[in-house]
Protein backbone atom coordinates (compact mmCIF):
# COMPACT_ATOMS: atom_id res chain seq x y z
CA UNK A 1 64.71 95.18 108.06
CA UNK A 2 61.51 96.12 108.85
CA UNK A 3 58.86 93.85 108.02
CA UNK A 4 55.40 94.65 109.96
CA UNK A 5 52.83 94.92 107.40
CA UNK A 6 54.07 93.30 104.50
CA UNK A 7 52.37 91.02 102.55
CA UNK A 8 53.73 87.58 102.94
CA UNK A 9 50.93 85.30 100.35
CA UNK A 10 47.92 86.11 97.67
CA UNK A 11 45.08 88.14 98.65
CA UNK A 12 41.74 89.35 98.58
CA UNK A 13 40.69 92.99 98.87
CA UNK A 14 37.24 94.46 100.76
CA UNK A 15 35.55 97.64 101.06
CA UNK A 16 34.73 97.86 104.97
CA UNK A 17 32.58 100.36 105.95
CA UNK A 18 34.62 102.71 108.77
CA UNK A 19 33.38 103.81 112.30
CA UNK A 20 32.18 106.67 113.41
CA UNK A 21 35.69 108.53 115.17
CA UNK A 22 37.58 106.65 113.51
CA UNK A 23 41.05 106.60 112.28
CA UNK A 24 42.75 103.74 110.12
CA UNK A 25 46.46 103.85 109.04
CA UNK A 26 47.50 102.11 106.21
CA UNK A 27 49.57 98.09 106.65
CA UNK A 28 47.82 98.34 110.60
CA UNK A 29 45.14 95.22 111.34
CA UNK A 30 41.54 95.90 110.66
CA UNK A 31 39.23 95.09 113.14
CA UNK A 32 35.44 94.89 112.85
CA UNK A 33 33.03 95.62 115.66
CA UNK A 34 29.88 94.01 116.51
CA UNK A 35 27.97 97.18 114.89
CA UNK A 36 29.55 95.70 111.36
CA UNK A 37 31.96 98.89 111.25
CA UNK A 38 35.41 99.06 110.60
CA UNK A 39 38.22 100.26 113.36
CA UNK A 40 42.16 99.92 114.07
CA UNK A 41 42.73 96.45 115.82
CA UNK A 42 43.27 96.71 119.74
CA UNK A 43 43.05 94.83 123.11
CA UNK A 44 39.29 94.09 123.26
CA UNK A 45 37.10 90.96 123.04
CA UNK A 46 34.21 90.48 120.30
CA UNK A 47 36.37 91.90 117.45
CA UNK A 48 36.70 90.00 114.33
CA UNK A 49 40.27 90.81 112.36
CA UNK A 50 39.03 91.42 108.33
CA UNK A 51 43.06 92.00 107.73
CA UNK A 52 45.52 94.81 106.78
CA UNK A 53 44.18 98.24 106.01
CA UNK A 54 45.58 98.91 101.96
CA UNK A 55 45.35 102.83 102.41
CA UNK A 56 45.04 105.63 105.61
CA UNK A 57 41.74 106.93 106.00
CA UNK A 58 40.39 109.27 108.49
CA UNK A 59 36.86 109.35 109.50
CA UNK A 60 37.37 111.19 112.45
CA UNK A 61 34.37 113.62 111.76
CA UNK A 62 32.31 111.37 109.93
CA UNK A 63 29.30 109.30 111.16
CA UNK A 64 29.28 105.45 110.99
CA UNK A 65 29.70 104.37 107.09
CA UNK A 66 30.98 107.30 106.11
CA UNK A 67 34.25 106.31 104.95
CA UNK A 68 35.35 102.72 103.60
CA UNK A 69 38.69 101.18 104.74
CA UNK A 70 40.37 98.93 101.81
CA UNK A 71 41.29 96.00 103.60
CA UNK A 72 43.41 93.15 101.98
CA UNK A 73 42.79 89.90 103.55
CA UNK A 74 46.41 87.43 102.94
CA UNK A 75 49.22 86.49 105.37
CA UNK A 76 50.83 89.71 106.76
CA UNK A 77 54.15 90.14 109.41
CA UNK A 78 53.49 91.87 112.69
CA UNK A 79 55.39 92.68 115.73
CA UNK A 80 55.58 89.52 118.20
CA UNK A 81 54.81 91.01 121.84
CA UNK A 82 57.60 88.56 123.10
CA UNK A 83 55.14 85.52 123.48
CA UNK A 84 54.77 83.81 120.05
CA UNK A 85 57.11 80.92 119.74
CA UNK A 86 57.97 78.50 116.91
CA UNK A 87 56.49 76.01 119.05
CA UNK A 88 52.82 77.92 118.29
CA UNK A 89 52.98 77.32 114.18
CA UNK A 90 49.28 77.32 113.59
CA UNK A 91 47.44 78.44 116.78
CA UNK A 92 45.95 81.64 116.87
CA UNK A 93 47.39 84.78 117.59
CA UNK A 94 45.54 87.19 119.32
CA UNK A 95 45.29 91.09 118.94
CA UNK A 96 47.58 93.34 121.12
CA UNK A 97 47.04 96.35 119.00
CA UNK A 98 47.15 97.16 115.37
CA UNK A 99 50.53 96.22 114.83
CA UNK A 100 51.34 93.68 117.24
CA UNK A 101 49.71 90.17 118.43
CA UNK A 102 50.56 87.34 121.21
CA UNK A 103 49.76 84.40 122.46
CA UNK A 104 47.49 85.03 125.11
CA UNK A 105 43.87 85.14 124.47
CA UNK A 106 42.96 87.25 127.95
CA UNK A 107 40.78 90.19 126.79
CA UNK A 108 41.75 89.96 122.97
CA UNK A 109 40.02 89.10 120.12
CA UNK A 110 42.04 86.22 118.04
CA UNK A 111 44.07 87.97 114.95
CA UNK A 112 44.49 84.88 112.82
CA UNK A 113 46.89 81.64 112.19
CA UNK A 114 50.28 81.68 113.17
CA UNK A 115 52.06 80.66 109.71
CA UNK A 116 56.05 81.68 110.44
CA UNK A 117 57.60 83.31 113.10
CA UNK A 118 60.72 85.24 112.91
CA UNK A 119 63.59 87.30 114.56
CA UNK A 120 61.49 90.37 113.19
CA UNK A 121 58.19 89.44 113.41
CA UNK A 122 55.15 86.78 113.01
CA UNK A 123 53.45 85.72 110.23
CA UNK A 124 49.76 85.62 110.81
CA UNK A 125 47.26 84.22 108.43
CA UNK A 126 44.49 86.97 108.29
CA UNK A 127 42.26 84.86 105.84
């Protein structure tokens, strides 16, 4: 079954403005830079997770602010990198890319709270 992305609790939705270049595909984590603006989740320190992009949206050619991202903040499943164990209910995850997270803070920024973990993914708390 596959799992990543789906809503797991209640929600909120926000309008994030999107950055400049950037391209945001729909269920992937939502990252915000220091600038304020909106990008795909990845490897890098200083990001703060808003949550789970609702709809694609491609700002590719646009300048900073061009485009919004809908972003739903709630529990969502992602892909466990290997490293998330049951024994971590309720640390924090850290970002490995948009669709993925692990336990190892190293040169991430933290994704959320570990809530469940499963055979096909990890709950993480993106509130």
């Amino acid at each position: 079954m596959e799992r990543v992305g789906n809503q797991k609790l209640s929600c909120v939705d926000i309008m994030v403005p999107v950055a400049a270049g950037a391209v945001i595909r729909e269920a992937k984590m939502v990252a915000i830079k220091e600038d304020g603006y909106a990008v795909e989740a990845s490897k890098a320190e200083n990001l703060t997770v808003a949550g789970a992009a609702v709809l694609f949206v491609d700002n590719t050619s646009g300048a900073d602010g061009a485009q919004f991202v809908q972003v739903r903040r709630a529990a969502f499943v992602f892909d466990n990198d290997g490293s998330i164990k049951q024994t971590d209910m309720l640390k924090d995850a850290y970002v490995v890319d948009a669709q993925t997270v692990t336990i190892t803070s190293t040169g991430s920024s933290v994704a959320g709270k570990i809530i469940g973990v499963d055979a096909d993914g990890v709950t993480i708390d993106l509130f």
